[in-house]
Protein backbone atom coordinates (compact mmCIF):
# COMPACT_ATOMS: atom_id res chain seq x y z
CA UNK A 1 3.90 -65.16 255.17
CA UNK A 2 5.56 -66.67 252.10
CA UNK A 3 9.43 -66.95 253.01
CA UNK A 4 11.97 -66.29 249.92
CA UNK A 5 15.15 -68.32 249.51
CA UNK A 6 18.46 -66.19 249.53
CA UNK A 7 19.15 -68.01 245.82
CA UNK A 8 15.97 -66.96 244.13
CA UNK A 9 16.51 -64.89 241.58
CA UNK A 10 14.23 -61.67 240.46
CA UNK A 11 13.24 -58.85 238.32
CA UNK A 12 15.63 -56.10 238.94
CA UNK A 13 18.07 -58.52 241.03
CA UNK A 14 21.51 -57.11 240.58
CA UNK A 15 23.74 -60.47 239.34
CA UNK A 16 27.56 -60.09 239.03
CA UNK A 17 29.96 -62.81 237.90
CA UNK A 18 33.59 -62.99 237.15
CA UNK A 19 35.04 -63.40 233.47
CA UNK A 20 36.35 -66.91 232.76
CA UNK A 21 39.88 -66.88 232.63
CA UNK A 22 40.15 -69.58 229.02
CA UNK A 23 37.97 -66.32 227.49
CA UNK A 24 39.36 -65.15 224.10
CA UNK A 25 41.55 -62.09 223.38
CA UNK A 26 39.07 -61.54 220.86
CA UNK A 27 35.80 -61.83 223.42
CA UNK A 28 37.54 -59.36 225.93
CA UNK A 29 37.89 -56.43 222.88
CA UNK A 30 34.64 -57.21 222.37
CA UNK A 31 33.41 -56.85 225.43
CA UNK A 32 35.60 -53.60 226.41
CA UNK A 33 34.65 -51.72 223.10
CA UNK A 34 30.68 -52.61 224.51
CA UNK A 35 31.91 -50.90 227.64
CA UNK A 36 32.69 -47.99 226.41
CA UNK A 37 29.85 -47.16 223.80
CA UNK A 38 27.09 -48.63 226.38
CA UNK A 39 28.68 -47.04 229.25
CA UNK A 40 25.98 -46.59 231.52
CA UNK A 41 23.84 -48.74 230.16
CA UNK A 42 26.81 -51.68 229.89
CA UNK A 43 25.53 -53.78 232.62
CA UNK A 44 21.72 -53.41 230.30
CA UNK A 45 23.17 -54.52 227.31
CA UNK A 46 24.93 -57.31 229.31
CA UNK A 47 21.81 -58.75 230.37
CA UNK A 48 20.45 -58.23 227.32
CA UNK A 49 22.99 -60.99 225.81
CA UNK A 50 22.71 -63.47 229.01
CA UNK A 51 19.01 -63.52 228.33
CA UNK A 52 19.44 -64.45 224.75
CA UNK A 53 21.80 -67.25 225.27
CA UNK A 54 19.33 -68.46 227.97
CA UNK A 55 16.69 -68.09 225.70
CA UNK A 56 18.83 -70.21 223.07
CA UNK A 57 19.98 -73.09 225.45
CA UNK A 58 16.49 -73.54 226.04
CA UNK A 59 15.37 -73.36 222.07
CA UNK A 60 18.07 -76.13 222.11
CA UNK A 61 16.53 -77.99 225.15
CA UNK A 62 13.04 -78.37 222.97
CA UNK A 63 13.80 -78.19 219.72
CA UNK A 64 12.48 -75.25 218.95
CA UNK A 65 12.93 -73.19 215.42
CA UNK A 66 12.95 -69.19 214.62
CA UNK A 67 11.07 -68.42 211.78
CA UNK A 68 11.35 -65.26 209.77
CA UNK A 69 8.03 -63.68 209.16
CA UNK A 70 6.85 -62.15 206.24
CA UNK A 71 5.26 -59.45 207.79
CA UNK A 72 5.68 -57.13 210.66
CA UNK A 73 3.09 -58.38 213.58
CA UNK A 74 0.75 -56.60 215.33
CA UNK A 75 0.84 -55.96 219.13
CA UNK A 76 -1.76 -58.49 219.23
CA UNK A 77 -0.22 -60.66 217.37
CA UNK A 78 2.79 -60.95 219.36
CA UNK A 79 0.68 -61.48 222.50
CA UNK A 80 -1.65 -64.11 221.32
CA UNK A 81 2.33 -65.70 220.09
CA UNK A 82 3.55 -65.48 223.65
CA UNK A 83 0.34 -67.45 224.92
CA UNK A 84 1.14 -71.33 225.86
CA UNK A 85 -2.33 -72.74 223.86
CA UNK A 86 -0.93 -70.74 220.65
CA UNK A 87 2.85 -71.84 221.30
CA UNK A 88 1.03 -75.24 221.49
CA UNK A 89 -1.08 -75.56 219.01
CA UNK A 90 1.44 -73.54 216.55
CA UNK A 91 4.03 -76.00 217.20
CA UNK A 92 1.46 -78.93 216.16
CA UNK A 93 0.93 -77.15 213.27
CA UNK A 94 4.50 -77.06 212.25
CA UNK A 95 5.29 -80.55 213.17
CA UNK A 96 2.40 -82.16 211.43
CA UNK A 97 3.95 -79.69 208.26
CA UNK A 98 6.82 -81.13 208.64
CA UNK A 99 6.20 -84.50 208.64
CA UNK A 100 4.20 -84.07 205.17
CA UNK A 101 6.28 -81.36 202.68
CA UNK A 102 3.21 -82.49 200.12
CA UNK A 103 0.63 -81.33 202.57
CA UNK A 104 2.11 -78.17 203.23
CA UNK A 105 2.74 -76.90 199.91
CA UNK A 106 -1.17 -77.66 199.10
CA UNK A 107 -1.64 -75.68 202.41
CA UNK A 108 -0.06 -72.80 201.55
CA UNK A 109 -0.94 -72.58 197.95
CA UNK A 110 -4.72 -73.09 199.46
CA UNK A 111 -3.96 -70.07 201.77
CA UNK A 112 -2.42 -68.07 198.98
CA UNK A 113 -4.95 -68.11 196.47
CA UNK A 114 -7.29 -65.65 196.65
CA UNK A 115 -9.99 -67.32 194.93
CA UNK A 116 -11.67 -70.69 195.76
CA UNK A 117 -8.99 -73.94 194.63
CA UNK A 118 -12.03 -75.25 193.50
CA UNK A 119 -12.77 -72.80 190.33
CA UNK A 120 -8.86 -72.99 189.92
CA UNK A 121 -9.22 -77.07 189.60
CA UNK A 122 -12.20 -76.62 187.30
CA UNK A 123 -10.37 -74.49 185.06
CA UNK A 124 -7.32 -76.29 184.96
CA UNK A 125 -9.97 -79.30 184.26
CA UNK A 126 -11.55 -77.47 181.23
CA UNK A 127 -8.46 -76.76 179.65
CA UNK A 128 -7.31 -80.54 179.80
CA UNK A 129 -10.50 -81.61 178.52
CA UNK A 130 -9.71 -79.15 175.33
CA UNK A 131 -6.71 -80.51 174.80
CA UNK A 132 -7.88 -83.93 174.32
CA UNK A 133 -10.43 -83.13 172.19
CA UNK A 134 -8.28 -80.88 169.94
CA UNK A 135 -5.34 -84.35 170.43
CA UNK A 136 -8.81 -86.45 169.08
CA UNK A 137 -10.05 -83.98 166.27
CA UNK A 138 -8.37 -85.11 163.08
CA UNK A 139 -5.73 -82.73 161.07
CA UNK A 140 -7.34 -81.48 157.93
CA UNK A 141 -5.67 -79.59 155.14
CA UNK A 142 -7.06 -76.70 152.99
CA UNK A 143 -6.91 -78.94 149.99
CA UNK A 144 -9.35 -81.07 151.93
CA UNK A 145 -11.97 -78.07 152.12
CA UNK A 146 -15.20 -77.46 149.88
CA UNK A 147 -15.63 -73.59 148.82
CA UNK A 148 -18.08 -74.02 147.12
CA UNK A 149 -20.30 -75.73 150.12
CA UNK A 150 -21.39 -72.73 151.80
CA UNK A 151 -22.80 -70.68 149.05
CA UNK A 152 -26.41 -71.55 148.62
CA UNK A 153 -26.67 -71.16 151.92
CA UNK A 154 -25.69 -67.59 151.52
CA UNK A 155 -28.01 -67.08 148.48
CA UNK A 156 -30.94 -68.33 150.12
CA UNK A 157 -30.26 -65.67 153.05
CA UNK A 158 -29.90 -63.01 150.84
CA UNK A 159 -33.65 -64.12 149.64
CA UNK A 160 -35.10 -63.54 152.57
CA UNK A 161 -34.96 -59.73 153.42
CA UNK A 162 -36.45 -59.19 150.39
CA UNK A 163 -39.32 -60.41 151.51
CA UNK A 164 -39.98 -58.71 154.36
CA UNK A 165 -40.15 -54.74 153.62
CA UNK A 166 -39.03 -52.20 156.37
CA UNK A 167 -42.72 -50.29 155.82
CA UNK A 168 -44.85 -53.26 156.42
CA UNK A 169 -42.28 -54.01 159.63
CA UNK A 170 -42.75 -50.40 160.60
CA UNK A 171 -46.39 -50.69 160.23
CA UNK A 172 -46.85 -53.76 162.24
CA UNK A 173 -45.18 -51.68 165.08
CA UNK A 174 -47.56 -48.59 164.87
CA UNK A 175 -50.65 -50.92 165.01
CA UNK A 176 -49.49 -52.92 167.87
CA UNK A 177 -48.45 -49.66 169.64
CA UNK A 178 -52.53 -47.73 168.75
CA UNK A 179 -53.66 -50.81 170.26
């Protein structure tokens, strides 16, 4: 049989401890209004606040950081959080961010983007490849321009419909279709 050592603390282990006597004025209100809201559920909400400044000392102890997240997690989430490989590999992730700001701004605009960087980089790509070419294209003025060039052109295409007549087109069709 496995003995237990009279200073091993467990779940559901009663704990009492006296109030330091160099406490604040200020920290006994504080804790005397909590005793009479919590009442029976004072010694709870007691724990509740040793357990957080345990948990802090030992944030302190390993330099570890709270993070705000953007969304409400999952169930899921917060178990796969609590898990020592994700704590791990989570905190790798972060210190690796850390050490390059560059990297991780690339990162998140990477996981931001809904569609692929690379048609985003192609774009941006086209329209700098524009912009040189209208920076090499030389400024001309109206006075520069020829009216007059682009009228034959126009003559000769007004020519050619004549030519062709919608029966004969029409005809065409019918035989091609009786065929």
């Amino acid at each position: 049989m496995k003995k237990t050592a009279s200073s091993e603390i467990k779940r559901g282990q009663a704990i009492t401890f006296r109030i330091p006597s160099d406490v604040s004025d200020y920290t006994l209100r504080q804790l005397q209004k909590l005793k009479e809201t919590e009442r029976r559920n004072f010694s709870s909400k007691i724990a509740e606040y040793v357990l957080d400044g345990v948990g802090q000392s030992t944030h302190q102890d390993r330099e570890m950081i709270s993070l705000p997240m953007p969304n409400k997690l999952s169930k899921s989430q917060r178990d796969w959080l609590k898990h020592s490989h994700s704590e791990a590999m989570l905190g790798t992730i972060m210190y690796n961010l850390l050490s390059d700001p560059l990297r991780a701004t690339a990162l998140l605009a990477s996981l931001n983007s809904n569609g692929s960087n690379e048609e985003y980089m192609q774009a941006e790509l086209e329209e700098k490849v524009v912009e040189k070419v209208k920076e090499d294209l030389p400024k001309k003025d109206l006075d520069d321009f020829d009216w007059n060039l682009d009228q034959p052109a126009q003559q000769e295409e007004e020519s050619e419909p004549e030519e062709e007549n919608l029966d004969d087109l029409l005809g065409d069709f019918l035989d091609q279709m009786n065929q």
